[in-house]
C-alpha atoms as a PDB file:
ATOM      1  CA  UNK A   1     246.471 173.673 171.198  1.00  0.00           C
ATOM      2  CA  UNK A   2     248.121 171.438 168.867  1.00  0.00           C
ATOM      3  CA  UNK A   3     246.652 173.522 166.085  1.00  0.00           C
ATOM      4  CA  UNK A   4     247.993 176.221 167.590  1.00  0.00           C
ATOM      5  CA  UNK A   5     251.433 174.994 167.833  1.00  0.00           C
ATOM      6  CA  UNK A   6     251.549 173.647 164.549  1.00  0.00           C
ATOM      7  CA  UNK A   7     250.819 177.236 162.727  1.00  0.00           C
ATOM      8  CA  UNK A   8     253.541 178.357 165.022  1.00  0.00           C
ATOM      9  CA  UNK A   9     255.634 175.514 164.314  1.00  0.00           C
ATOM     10  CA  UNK A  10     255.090 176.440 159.923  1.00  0.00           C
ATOM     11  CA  UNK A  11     255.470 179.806 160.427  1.00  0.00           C
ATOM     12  CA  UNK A  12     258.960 179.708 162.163  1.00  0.00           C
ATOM     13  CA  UNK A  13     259.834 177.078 159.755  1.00  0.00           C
ATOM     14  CA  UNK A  14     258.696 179.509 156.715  1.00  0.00           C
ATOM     15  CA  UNK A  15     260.642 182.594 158.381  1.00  0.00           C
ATOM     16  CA  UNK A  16     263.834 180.518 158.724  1.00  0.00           C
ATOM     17  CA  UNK A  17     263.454 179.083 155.789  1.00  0.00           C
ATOM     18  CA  UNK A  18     263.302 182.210 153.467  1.00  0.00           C
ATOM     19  CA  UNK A  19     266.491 183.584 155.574  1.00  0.00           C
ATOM     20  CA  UNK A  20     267.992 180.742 154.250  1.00  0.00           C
ATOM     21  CA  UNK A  21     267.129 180.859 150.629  1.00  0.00           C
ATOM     22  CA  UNK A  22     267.791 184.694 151.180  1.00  0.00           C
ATOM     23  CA  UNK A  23     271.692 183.940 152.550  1.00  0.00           C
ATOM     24  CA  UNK A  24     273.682 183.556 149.454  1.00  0.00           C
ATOM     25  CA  UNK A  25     272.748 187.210 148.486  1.00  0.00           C
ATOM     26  CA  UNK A  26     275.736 187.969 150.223  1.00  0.00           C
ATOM     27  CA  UNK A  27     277.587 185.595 148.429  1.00  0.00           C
ATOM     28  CA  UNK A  28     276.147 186.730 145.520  1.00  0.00           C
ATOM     29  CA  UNK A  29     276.771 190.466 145.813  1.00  0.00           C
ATOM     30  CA  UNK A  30     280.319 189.518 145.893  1.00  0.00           C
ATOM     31  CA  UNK A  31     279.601 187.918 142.589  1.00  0.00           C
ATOM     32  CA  UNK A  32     277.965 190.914 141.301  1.00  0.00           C
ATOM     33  CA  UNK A  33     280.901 193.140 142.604  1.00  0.00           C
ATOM     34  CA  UNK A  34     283.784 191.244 141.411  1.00  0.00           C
ATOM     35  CA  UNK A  35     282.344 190.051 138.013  1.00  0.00           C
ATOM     36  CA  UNK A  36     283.211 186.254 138.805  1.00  0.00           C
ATOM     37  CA  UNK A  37     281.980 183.168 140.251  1.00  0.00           C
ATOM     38  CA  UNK A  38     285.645 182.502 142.058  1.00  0.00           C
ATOM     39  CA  UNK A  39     285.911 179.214 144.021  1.00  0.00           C
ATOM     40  CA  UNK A  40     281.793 179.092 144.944  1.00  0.00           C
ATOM     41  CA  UNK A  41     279.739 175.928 142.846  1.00  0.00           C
ATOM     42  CA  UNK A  42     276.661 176.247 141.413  1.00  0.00           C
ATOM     43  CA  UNK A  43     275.370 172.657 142.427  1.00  0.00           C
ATOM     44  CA  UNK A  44     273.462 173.837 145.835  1.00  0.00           C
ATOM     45  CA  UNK A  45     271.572 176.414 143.981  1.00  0.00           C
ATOM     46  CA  UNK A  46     270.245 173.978 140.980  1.00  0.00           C
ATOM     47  CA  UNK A  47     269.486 171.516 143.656  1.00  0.00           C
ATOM     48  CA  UNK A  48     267.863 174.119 145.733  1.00  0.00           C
ATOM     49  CA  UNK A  49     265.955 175.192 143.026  1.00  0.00           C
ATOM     50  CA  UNK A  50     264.638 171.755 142.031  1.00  0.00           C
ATOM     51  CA  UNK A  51     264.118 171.010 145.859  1.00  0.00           C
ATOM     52  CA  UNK A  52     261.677 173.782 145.713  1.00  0.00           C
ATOM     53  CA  UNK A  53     260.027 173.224 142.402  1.00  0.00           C
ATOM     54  CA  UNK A  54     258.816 170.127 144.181  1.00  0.00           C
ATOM     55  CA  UNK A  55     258.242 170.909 146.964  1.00  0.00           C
ATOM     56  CA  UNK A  56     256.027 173.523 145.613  1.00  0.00           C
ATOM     57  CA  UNK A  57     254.160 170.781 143.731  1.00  0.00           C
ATOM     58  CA  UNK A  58     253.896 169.051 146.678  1.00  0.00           C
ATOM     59  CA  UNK A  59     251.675 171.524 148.849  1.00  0.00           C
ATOM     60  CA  UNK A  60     249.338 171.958 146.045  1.00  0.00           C
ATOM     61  CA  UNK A  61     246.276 170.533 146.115  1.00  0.00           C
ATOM     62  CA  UNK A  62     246.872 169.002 143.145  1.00  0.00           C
ATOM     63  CA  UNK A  63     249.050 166.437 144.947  1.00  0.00           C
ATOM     64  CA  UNK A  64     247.938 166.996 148.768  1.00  0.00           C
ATOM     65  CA  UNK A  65     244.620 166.901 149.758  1.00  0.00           C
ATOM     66  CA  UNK A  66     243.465 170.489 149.920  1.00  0.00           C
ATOM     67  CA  UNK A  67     245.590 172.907 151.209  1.00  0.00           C
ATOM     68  CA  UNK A  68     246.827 170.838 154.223  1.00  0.00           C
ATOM     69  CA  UNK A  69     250.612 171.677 153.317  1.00  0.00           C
ATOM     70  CA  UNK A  70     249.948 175.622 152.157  1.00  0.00           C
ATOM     71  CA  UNK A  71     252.740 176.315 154.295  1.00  0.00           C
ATOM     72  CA  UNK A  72     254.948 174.072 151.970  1.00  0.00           C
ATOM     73  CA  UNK A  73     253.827 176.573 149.305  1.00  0.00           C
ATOM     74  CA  UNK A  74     254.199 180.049 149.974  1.00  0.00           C
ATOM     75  CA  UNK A  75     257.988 179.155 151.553  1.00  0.00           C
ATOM     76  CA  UNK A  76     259.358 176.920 148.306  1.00  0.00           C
ATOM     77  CA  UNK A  77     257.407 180.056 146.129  1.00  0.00           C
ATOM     78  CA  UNK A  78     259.922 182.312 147.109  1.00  0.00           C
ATOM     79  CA  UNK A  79     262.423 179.772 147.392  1.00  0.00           C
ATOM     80  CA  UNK A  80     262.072 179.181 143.626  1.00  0.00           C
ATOM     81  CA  UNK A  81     262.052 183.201 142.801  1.00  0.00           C
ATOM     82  CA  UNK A  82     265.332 183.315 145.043  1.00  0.00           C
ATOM     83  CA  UNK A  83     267.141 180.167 143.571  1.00  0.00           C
ATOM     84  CA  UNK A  84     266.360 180.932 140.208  1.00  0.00           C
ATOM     85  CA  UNK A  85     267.839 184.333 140.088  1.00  0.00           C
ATOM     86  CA  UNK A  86     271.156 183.024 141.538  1.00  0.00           C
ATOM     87  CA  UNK A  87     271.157 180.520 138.815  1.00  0.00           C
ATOM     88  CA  UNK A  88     270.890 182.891 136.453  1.00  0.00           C
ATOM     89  CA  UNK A  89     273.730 185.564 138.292  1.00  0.00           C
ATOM     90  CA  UNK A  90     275.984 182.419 138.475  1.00  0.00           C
ATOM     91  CA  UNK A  91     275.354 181.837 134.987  1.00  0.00           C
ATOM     92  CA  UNK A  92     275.540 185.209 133.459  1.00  0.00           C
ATOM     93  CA  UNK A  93     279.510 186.344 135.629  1.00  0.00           C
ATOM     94  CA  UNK A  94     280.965 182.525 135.081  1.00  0.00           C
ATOM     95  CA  UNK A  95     283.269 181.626 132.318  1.00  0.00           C
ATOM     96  CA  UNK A  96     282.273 180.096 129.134  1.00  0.00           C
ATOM     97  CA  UNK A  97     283.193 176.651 130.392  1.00  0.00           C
ATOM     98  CA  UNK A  98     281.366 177.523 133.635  1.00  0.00           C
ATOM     99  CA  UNK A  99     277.868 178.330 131.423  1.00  0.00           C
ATOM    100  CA  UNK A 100     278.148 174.810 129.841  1.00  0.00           C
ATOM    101  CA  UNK A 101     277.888 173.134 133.193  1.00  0.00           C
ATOM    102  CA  UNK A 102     275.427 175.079 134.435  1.00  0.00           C
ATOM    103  CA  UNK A 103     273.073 174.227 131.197  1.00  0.00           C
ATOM    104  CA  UNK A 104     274.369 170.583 131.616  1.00  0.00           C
ATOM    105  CA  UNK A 105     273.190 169.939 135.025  1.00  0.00           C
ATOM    106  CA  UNK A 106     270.012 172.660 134.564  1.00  0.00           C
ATOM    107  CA  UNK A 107     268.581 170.519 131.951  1.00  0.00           C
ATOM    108  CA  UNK A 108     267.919 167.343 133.266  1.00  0.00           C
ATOM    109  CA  UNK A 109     267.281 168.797 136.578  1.00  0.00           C
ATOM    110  CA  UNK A 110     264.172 170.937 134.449  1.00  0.00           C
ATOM    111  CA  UNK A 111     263.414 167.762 132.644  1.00  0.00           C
ATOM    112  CA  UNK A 112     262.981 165.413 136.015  1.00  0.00           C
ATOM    113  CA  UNK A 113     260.342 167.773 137.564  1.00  0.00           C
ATOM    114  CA  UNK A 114     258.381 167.960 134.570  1.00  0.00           C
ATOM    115  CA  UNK A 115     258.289 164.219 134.730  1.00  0.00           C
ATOM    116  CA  UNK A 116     257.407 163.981 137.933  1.00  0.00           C
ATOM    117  CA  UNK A 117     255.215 166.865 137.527  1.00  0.00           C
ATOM    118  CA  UNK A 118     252.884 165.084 134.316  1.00  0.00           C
ATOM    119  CA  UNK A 119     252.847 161.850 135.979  1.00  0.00           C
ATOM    120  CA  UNK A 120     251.707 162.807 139.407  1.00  0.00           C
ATOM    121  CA  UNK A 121     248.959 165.005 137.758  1.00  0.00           C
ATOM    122  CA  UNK A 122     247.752 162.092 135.126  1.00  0.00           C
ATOM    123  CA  UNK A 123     249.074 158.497 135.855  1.00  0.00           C
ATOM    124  CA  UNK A 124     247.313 158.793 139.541  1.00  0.00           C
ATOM    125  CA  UNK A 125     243.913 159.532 140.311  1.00  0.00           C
ATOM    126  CA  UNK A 126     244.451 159.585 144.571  1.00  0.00           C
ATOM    127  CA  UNK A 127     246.348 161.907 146.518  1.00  0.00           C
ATOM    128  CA  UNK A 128     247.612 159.124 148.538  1.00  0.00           C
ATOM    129  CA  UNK A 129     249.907 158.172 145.334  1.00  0.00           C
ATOM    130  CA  UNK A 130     250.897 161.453 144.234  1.00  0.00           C
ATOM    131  CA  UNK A 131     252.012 162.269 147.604  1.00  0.00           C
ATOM    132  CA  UNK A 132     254.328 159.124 147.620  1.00  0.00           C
ATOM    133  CA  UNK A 133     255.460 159.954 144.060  1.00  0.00           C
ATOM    134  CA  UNK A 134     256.903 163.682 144.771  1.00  0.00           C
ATOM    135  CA  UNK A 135     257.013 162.989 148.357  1.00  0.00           C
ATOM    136  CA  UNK A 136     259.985 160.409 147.677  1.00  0.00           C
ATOM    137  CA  UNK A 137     261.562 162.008 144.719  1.00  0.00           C
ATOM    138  CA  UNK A 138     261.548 165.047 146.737  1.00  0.00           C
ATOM    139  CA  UNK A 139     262.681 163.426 149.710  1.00  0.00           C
ATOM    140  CA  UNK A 140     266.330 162.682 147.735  1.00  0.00           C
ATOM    141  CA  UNK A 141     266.553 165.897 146.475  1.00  0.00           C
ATOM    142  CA  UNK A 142     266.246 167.110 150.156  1.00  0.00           C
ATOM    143  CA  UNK A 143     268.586 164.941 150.768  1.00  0.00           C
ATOM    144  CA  UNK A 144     271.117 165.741 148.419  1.00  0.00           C
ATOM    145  CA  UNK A 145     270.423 169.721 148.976  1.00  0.00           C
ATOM    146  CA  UNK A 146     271.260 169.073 152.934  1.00  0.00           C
ATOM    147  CA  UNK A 147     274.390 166.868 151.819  1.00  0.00           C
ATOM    148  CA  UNK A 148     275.543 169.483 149.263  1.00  0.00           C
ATOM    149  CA  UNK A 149     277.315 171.456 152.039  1.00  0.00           C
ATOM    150  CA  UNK A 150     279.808 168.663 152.703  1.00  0.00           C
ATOM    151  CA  UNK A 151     281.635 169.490 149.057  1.00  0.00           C
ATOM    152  CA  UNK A 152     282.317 173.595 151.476  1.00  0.00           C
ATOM    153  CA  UNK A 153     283.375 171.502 154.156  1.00  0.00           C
ATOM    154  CA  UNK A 154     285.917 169.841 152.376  1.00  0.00           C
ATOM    155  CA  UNK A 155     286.912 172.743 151.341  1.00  0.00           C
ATOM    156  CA  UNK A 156     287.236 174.906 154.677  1.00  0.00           C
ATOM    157  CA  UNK A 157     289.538 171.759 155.918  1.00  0.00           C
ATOM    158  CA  UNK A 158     291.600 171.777 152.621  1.00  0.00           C
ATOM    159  CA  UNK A 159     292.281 175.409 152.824  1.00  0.00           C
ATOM    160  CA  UNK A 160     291.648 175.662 156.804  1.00  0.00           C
ATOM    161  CA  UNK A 161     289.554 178.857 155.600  1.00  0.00           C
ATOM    162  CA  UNK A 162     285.691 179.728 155.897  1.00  0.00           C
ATOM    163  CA  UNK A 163     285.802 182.261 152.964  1.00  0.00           C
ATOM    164  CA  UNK A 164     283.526 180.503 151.087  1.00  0.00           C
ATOM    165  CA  UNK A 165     281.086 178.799 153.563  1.00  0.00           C
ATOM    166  CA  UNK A 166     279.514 181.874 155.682  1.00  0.00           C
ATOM    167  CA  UNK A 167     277.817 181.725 158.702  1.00  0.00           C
ATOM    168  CA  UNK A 168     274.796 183.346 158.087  1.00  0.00           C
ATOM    169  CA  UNK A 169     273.919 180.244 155.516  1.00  0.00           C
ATOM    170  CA  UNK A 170     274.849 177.767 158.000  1.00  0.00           C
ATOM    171  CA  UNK A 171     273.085 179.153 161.161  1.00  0.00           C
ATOM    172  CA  UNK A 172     269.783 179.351 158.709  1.00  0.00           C
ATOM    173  CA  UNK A 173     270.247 175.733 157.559  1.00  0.00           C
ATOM    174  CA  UNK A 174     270.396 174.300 161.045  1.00  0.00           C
ATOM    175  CA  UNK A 175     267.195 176.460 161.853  1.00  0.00           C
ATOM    176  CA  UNK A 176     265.267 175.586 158.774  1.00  0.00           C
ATOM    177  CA  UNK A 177     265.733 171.786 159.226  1.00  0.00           C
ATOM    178  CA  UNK A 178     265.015 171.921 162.832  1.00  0.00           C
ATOM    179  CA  UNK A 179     261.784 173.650 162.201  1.00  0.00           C
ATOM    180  CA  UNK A 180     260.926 171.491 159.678  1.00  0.00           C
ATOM    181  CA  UNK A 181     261.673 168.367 161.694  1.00  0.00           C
ATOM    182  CA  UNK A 182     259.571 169.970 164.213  1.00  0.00           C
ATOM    183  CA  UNK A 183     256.533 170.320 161.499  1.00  0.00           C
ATOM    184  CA  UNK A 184     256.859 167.212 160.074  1.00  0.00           C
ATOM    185  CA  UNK A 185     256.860 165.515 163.168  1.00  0.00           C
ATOM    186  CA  UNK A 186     253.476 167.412 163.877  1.00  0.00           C
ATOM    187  CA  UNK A 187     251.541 166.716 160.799  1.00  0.00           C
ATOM    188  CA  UNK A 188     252.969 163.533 160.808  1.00  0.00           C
ATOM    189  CA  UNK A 189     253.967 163.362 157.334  1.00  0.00           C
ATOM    190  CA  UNK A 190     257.256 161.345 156.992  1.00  0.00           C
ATOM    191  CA  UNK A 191     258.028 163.494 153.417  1.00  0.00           C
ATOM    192  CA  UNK A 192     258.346 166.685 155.404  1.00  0.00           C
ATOM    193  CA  UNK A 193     259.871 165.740 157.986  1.00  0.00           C
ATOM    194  CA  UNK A 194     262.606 163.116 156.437  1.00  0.00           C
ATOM    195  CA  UNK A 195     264.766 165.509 154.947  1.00  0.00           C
ATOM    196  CA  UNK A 196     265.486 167.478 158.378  1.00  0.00           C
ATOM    197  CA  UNK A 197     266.670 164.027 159.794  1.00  0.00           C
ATOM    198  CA  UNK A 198     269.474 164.449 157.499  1.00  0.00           C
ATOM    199  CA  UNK A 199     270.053 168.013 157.433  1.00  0.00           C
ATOM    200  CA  UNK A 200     269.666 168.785 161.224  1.00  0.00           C
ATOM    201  CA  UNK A 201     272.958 166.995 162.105  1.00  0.00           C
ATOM    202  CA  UNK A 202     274.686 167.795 158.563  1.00  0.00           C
ATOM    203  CA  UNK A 203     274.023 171.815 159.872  1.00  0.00           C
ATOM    204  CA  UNK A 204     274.885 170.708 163.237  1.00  0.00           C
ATOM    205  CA  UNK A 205     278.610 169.505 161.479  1.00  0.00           C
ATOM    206  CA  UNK A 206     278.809 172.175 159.658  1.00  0.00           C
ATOM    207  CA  UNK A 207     278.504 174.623 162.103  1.00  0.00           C
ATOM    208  CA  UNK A 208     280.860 172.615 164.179  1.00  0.00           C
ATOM    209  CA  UNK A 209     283.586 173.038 160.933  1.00  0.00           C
ATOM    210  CA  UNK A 210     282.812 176.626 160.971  1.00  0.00           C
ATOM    211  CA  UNK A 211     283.658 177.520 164.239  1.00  0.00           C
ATOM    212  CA  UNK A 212     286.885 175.173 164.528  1.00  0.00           C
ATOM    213  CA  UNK A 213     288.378 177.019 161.582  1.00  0.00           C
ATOM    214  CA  UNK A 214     287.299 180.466 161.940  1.00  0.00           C
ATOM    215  CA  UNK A 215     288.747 179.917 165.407  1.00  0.00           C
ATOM    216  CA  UNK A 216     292.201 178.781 163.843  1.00  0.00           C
ATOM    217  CA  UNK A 217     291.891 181.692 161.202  1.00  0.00           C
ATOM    218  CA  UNK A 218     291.401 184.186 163.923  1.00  0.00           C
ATOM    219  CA  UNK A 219     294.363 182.878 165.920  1.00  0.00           C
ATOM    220  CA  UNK A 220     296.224 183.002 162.361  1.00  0.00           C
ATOM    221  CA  UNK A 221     295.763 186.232 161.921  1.00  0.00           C
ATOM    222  CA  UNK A 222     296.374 187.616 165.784  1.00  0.00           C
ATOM    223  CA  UNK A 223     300.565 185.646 165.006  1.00  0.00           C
ATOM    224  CA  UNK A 224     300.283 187.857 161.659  1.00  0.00           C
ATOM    225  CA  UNK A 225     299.190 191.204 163.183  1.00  0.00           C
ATOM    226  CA  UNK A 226     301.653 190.481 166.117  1.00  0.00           C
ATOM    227  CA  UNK A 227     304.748 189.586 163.623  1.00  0.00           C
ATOM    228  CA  UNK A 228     303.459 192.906 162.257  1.00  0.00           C
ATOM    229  CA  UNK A 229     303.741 194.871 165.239  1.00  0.00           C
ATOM    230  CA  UNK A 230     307.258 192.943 166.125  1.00  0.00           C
ATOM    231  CA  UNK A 231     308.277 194.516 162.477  1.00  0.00           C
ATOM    232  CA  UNK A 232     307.137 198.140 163.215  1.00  0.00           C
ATOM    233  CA  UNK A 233     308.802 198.201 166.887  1.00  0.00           C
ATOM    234  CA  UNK A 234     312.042 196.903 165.556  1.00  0.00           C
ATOM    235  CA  UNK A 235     312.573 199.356 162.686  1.00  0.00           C
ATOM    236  CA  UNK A 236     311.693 202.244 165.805  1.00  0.00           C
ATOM    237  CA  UNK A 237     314.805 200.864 167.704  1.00  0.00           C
ATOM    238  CA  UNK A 238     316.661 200.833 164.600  1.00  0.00           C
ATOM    239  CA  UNK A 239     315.803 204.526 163.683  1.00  0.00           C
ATOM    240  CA  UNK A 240     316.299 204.974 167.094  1.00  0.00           C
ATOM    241  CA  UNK A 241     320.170 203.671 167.231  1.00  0.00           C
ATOM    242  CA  UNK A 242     321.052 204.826 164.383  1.00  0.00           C
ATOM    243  CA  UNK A 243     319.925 208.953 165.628  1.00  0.00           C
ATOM    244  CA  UNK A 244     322.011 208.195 168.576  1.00  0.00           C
ATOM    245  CA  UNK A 245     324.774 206.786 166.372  1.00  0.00           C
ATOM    246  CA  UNK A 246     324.737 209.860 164.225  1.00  0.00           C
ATOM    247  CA  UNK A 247     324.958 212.253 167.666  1.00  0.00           C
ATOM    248  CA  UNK A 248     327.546 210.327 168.866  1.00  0.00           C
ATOM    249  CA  UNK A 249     329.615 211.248 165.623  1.00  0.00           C
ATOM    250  CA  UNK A 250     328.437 214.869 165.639  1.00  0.00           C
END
């Protein structure tokens, strides 16, 4: 039964997970459309990218024992073909001082998992070592990848707009982390499951910032279309007295 659970358990985790790496294709087709990065940052997808790399490293038996993470695997696989590519979209449509940040911050963020990568694979000889190794370093990353939403939040309250944090990439962070938590929590493996302890609430918050402002935004927008409607009904009475003015001449 456990068993059981637990492959139920990964592969919600994996589906919700993939919607979430999948998301920012809407953001990105904006990109695409409009030939510019606007307002968006390029920080969560280099940190997503390098959350997966590890990750990635991190299910293999190389570092685990076996395949007792595979699940970690095939999920960050895709994750890494889907991060990558916005990378690369971000990098081709920003500006010329947008491309030298992105190769700033790409660089070391490369250079740390190949670190990590050569010393898990040939300063330790047990798994129980590697695992703490990537397992911790990967553990921050998670960290930072969960925390990276707060710079949209700040945003949204700044500019009391959602434009640039959509739903879709909230609701699948809260359901990736929760599954996650869930699977962790399972397999009892603290470096799976630590991350979602911080992005579980973070997503909760989030979606609680969503909703308060896309609730003020809608309300916004009803006082605009009503103004707009006041507008249109008073230039009808105006045409209106002015015919009867006109008759009343005639």
């Amino acid at each position: 039964m456990s068993e059981t659970l637990r492959l139920a358990v990964a592969v919600l985790g994996n589906a919700a997970s993939v919607s979430l790496y999948a998301a920012p294709m809407v953001t990105f087709k904006r990109v695409i459309r409009k030939k510019s990065t606007e307002e968006f940052s390029c920080i969560p997808y280099i940190i997503g990218l390098l959350n997966c790399l590890l990750f990635t490293w991190y299910g293999l038996p190389i570092v685990s024992y076996k395949w007792e993470n595979f699940p970690l695997v095939t999920v960050n696989g895709v994750g890494i073909a889907l991060e990558l590519s916005y990378v690369l979209i971000y990098f081709w449509y920003s500006s010329p001082k947008g491309k030298v940040k992105v190769a700033m911050i790409m660089t070391p963020v490369l250079l740390v998992f190949c670190i990590v990568a050569a010393v898990s694979a040939f300063s330790f000889h047990d798994t129980a070592h590697r695992k703490l190794l990537v397992g911790s370093i990967g553990l921050g990353v998670s960290v930072a990848l969960y925390g990276s939403p707060l710079v949209a939040m700040k945003k949204v309250i700044e500019t009391k707009s959602v434009e640039f944090m959509p739903l879709p990439l909230s609701l699948c962070a809260f359901s990736a982390s929760a599954c996650w938590l869930v699977y962790g929590i399972l397999v009892r493996d603290v470096f799976v499951a630590g991350p979602s302890v911080v992005g579980t609430p973070l997503s909760i918050l989030q979606l609680v910032v969503y909703f308060k402002y896309r609730k003020a935004r809608v309300v916004e927008e009803q006082k605009i279309g009503d103004l707009e409607k006041g507008s249109i009904e008073l230039e009808k009475v105006v045409k209106v007295e002015k015919i009867v003015t006109n008759c009343e001449q005639c």
